[in-house]
Protein backbone atom coordinates (compact mmCIF):
# COMPACT_ATOMS: atom_id res chain seq x y z
CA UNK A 1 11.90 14.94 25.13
CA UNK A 2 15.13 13.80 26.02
CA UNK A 3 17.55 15.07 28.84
CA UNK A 4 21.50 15.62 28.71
CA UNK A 5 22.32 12.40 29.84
CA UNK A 6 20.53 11.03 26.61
CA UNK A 7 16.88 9.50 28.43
CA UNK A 8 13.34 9.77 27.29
CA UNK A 9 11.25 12.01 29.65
CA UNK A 10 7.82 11.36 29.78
CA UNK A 11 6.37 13.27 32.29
CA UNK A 12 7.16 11.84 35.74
CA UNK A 13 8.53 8.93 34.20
CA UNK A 14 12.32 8.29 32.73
CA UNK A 15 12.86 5.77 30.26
CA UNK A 16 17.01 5.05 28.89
CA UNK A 17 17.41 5.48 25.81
CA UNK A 18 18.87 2.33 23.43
CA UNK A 19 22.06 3.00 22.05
CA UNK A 20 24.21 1.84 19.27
CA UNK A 21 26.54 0.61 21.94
CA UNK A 22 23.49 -1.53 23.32
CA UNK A 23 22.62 -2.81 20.47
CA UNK A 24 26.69 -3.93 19.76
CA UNK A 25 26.72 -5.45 23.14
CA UNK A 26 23.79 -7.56 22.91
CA UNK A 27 24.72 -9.07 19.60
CA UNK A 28 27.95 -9.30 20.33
CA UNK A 29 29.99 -7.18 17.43
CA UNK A 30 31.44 -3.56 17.39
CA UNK A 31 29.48 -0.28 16.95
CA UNK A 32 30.70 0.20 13.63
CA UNK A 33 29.60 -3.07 12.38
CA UNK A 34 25.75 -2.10 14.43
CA UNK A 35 26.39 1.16 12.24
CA UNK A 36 27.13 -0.63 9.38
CA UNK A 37 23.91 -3.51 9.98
CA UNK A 38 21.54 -0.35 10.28
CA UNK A 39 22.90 1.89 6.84
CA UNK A 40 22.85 -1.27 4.50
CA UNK A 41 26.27 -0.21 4.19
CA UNK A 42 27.24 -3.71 2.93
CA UNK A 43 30.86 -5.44 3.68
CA UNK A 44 29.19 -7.49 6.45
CA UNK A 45 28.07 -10.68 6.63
CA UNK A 46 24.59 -11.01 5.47
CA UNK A 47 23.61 -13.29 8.94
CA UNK A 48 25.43 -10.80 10.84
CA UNK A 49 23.32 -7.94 9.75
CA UNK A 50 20.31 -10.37 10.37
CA UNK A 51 21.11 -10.83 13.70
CA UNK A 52 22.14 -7.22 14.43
CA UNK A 53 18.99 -6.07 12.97
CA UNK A 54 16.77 -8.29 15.04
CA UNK A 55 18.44 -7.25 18.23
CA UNK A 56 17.70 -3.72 17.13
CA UNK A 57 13.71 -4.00 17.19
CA UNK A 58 14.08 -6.45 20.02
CA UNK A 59 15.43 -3.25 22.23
CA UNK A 60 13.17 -1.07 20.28
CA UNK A 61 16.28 1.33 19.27
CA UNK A 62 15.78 4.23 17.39
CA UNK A 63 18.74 5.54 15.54
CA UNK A 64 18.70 9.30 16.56
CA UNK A 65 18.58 11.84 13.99
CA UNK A 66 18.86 14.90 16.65
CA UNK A 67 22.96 14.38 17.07
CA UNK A 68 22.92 15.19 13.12
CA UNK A 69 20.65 18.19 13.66
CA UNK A 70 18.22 17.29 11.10
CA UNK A 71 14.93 18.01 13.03
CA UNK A 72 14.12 19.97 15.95
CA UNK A 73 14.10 17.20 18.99
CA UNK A 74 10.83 16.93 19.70
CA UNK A 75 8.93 16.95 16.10
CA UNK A 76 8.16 13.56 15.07
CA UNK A 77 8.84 12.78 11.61
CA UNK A 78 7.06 10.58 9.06
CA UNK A 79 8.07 9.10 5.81
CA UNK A 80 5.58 8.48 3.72
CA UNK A 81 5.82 6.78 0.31
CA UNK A 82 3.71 6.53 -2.55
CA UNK A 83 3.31 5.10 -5.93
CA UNK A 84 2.11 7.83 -7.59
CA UNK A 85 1.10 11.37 -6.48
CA UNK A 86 -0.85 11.99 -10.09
CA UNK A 87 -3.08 8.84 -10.04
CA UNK A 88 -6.40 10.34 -7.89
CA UNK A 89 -6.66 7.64 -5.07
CA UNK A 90 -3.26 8.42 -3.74
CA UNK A 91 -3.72 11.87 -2.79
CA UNK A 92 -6.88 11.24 -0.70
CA UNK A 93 -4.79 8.56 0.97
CA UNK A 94 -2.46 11.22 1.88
CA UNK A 95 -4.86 13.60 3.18
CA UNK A 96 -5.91 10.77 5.41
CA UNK A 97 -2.02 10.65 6.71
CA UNK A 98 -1.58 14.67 7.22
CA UNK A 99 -4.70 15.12 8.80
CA UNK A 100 -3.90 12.26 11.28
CA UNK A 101 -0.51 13.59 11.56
CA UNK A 102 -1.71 16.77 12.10
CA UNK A 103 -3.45 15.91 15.50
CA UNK A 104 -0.27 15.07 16.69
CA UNK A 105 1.68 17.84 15.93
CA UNK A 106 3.75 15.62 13.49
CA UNK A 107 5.36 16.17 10.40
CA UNK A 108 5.42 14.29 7.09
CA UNK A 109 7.85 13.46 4.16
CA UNK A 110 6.85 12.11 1.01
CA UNK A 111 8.63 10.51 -1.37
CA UNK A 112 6.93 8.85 -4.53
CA UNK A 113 8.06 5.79 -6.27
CA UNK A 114 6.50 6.84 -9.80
CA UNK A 115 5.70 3.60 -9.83
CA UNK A 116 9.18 2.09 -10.83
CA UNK A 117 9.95 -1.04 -8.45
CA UNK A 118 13.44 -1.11 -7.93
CA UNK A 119 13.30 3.01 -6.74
CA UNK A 120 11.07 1.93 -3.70
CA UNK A 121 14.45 -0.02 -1.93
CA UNK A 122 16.72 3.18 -2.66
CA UNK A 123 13.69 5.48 -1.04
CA UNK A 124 13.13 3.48 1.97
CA UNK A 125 17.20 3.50 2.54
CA UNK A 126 17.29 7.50 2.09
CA UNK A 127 14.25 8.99 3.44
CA UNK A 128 14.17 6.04 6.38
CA UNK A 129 17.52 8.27 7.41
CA UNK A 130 15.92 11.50 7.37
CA UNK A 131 12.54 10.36 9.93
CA UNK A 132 11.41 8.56 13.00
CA UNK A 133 9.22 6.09 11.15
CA UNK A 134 8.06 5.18 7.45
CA UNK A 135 4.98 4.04 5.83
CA UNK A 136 4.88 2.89 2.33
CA UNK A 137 3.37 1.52 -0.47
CA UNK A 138 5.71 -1.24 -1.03
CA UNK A 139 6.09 -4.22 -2.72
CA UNK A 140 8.90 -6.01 -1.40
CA UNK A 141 8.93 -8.69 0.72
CA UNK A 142 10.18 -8.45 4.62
CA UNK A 143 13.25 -10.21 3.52
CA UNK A 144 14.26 -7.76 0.66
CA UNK A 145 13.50 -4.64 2.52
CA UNK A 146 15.20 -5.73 5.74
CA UNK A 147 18.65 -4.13 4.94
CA UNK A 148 17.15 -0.90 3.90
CA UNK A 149 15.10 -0.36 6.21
CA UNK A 150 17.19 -1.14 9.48
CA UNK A 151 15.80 -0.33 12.79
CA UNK A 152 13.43 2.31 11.38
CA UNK A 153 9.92 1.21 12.65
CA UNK A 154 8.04 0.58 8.96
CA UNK A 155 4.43 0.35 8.34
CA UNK A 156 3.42 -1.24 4.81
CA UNK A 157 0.00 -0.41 3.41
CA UNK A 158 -2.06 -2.84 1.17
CA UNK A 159 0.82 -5.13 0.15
CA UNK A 160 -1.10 -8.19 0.54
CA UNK A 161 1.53 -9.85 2.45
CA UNK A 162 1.47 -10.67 6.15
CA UNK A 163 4.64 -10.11 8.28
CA UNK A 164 6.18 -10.91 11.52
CA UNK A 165 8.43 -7.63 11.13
CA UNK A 166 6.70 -4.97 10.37
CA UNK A 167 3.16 -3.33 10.66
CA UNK A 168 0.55 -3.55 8.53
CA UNK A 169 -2.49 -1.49 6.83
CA UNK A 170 -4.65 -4.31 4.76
CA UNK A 171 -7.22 -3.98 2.60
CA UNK A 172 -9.59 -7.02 1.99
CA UNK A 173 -9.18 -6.88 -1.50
CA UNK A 174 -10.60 -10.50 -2.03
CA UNK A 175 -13.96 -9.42 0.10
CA UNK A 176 -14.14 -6.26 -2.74
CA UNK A 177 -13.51 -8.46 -5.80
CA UNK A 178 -16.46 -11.23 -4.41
CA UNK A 179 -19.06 -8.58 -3.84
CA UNK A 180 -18.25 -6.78 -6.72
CA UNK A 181 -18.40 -10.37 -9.06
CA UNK A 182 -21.71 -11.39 -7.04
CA UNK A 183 -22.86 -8.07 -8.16
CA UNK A 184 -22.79 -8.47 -11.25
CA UNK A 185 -24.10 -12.43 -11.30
CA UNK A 186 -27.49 -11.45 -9.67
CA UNK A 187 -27.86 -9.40 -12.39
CA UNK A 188 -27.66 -12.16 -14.63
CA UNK A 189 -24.06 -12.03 -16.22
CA UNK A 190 -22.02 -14.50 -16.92
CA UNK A 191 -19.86 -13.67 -19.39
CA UNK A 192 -17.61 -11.34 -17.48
CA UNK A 193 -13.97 -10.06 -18.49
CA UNK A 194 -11.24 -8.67 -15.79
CA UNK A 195 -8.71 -5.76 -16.52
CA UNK A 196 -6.28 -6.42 -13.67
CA UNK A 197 -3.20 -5.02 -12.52
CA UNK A 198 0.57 -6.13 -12.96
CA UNK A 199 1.72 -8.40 -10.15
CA UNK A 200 3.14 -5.24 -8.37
CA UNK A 201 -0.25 -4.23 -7.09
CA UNK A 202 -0.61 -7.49 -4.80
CA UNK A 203 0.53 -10.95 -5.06
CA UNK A 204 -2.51 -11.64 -7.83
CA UNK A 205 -5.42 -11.37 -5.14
CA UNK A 206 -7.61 -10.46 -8.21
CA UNK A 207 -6.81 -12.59 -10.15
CA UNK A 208 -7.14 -15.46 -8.03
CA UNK A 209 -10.42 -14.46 -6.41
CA UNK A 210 -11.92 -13.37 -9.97
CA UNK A 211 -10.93 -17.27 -10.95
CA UNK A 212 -12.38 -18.74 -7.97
CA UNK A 213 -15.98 -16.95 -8.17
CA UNK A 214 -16.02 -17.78 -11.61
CA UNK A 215 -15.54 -21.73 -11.06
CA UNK A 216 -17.76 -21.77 -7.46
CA UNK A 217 -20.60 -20.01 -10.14
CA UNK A 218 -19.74 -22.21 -13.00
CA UNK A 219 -19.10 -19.44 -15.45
CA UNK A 220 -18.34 -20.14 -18.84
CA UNK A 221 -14.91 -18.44 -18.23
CA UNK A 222 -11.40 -18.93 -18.04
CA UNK A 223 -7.86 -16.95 -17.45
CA UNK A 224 -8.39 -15.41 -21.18
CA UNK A 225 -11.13 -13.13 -20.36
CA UNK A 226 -8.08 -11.73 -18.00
CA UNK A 227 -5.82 -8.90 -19.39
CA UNK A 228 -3.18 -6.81 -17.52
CA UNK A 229 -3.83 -3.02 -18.26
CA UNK A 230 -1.50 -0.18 -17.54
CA UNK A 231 -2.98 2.25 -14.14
CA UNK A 232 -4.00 4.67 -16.54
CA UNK A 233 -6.97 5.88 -18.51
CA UNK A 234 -5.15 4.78 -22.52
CA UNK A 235 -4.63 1.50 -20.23
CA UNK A 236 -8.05 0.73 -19.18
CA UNK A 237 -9.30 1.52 -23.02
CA UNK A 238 -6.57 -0.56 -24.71
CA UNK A 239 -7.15 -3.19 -22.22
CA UNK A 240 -11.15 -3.29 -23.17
CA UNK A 241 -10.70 -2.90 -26.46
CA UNK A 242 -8.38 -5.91 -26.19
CA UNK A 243 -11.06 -8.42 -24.47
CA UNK A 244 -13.96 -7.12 -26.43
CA UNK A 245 -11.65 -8.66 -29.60
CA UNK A 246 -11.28 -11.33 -28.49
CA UNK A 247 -14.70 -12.26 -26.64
CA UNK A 248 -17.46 -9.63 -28.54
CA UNK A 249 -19.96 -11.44 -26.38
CA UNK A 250 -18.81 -10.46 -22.75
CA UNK A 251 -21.60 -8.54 -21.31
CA UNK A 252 -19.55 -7.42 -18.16
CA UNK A 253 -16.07 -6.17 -16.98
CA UNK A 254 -14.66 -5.37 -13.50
CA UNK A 255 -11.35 -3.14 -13.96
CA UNK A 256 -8.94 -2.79 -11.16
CA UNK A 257 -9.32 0.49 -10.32
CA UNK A 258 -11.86 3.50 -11.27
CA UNK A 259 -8.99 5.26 -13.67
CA UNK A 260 -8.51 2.07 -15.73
CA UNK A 261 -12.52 1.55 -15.54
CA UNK A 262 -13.13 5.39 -16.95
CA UNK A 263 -10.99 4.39 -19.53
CA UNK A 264 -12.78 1.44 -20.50
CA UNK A 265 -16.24 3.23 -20.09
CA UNK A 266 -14.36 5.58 -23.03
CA UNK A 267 -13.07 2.65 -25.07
CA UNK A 268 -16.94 1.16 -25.10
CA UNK A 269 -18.60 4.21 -26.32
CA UNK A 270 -15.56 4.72 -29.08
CA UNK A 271 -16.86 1.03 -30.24
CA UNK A 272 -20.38 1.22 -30.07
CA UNK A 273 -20.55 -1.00 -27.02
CA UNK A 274 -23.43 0.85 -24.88
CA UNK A 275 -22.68 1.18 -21.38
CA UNK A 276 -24.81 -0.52 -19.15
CA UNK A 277 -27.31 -1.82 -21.55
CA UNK A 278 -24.49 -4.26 -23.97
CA UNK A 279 -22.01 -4.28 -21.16
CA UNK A 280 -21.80 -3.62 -17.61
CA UNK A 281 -18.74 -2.03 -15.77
CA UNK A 282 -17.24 -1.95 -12.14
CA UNK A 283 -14.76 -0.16 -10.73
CA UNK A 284 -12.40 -0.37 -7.58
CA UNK A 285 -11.55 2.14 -5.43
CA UNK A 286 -14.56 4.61 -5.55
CA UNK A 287 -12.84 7.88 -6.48
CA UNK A 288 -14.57 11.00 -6.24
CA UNK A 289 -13.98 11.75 -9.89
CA UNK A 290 -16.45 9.09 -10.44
CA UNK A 291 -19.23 11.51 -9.97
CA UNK A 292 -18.36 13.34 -13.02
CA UNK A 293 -18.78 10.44 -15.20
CA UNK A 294 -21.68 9.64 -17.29
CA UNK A 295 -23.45 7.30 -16.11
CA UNK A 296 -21.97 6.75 -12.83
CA UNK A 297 -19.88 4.32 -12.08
CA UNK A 298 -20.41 1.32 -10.38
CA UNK A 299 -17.75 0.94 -8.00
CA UNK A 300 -15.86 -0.94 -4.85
CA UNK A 301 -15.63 2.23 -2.77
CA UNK A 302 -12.55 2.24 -0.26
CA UNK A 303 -12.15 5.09 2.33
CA UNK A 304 -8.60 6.61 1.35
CA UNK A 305 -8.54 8.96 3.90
CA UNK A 306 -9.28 5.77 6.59
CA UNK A 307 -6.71 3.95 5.35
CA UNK A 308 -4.21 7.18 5.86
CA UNK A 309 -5.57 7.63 9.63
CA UNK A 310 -4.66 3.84 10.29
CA UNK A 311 -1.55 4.23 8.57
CA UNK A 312 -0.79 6.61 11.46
CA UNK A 313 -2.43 5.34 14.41
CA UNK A 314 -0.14 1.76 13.28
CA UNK A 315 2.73 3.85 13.72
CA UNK A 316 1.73 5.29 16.80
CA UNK A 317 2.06 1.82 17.83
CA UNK A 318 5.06 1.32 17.38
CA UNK A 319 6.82 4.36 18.32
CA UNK A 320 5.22 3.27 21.83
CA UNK A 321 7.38 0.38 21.28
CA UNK A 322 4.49 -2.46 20.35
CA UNK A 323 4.32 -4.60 16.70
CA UNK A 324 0.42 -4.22 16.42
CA UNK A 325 -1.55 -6.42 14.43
CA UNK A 326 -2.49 -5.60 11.03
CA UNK A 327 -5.37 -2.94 10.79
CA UNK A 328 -7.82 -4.18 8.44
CA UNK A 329 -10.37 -2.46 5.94
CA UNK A 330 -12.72 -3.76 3.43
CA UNK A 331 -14.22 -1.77 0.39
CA UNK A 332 -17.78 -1.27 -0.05
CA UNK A 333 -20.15 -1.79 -3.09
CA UNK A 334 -21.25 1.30 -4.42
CA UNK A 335 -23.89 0.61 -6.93
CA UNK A 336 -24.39 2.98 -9.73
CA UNK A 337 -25.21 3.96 -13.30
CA UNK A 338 -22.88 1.41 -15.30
CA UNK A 339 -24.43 -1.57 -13.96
């Protein structure tokens, strides 16, 4: 709550509230350029806005939305941003989010990216203006999002980046692709082809680890039993049709995620390829639509709805005015039918 004279009550104790004019003070410039630092609003020095914006989370300001009526006072807002809201692992993620926001009698925005890059910048700008906090899917590094994001406290999930400036949800990405790789050498393969993601989906953790289990086991593999697939089910079949061209004696392939791995499972049956007996398959992400496929997939199952309550409790954090360190959580092997 806060009273007239613009302080945080908390009970029996009274906090001031950081102003603009605080902020100005500190790093010695006007309010309007502070203003300007904060809104990205550009004609300022790019340093200047540096230093202005470091100030800001030094102070732990909070550029009010109540004086522009947008919320009732004491509703906390989220912004929440997504890649996608069609592809199944993002909605359990959100359910995760809600339901955590939910115990707190907070309320959530979401915005989706639709998976175009340059859109997440303009989103974090305009819905970081409407909340108390954002968490996002993003891609960008600290430096790029800086001047969008301002003094808004930001939590970034499963960019694969660390950070000094913002909080973090991680998943152990590299822990899922070596169980899921040693998987499939104890059961003897070693002829194994990747579908991976574009760069976007993390700073080639995949890639890399798939690379480095291959040489530690001595596979008879290199980076052309790779290929970048679109996040889609006509993705993951193009993209197994294309390394079952050009290797027809691969007896395995781990897909980024369970959508591109359905749509490989689809691909092998369209080309005679029996599924496990010719070729094995793994997924990532253990979606529940796995269960209606036949056989089962094999998978690296990650709790969405976790990573959506950490999401939450990492803003928490900083709302109470700490940086926390990065929450961390690592998918599990799910063994099923395709291997």
């Amino acid at each position: 709550m806060e009273d007239q004279r613009g302080q945080d009550v908390l009970g029996a104790r009274t906090v001031k509230r950081v102003t603009l004019r605080d902020v100005a003070e500190v790093a010695g410039v006007s309010h309007q350029t502070v203003s300007r630092a904060i809104n990205g609003k550009g004609e300022i020095d790019p340093e200047t806005q540096r230093r202005v914006l470091d100030v800001a989370r030094q102070l732990r300001y909070r550029p009010s939305r109540y004086a522009r009526g947008l919320v009732r006072q004491e509703v906390v807002t989220v912004g929440l941003i997504v890649p996608d809201v069609v592809n199944p692992f993002f909605p359990e993620f959100m359910a995760g989010v809600f339901a955590a926001a939910d115990q707190r009698a907070w309320q959530v925005l979401v915005a989706s990216t639709e998976n175009t890059r340059p859109r997440e910048l303009a989103l974090v700008r305009s819905l970081g203006r409407q909340v108390d906090a954002l968490v996002g899917y993003l891609s960008h590094s600290d430096a790029q999002l800086e001047p969008y994001v301002g003094a808004v406290p930001l939590v970034i999930v499963d960019r694969g980046l660390d950070s000094s400036t913002y909080a973090l949800v991680q998943v152990d990405t590299s822990a899922g692709i070596r169980a899921g790789m040693q998987h499939l050498i104890d059961r003897g393969h070693s002829r194994i082809g990747m579908i991976d993601c574009a760069p976007v989906c993390d700073p080639l953790v995949r890639h890399r680890t798939f690379l480095e289990v291959a040489n530690e086991h001595a596979l008879p593999i290199d980076d052309s039993w790779r290929v970048v697939g679109e996040q889609s089910l006509d993705g993951g079949a193009a993209a197994f049709e294309t390394l079952h061209t050009a290797h027809p004696d691969l007896t395995a392939v781990f897909a980024f995620n369970d959508l591109v791995a359905i749509g490989a499972l689809q691909s092998a049956r369209r080309l005679g390829v029996r599924v496990p007996d010719d070729c094995a398959l793994v997924g990532y992400d253990g979606l529940s639509i796995t269960d209606l496929v036949d056989p089962p997939l094999t998978t690296l199952h990650l709790d969405k709805r976790r990573l959506g309550e950490l999401a939450v409790h990492q803003v928490d954090q900083l709302l109470a005015g700490e940086l926390p360190p990065p929450a961390v959580l690592t998918p599990r092997l799910n063994i099923r039918g395709t291997t």
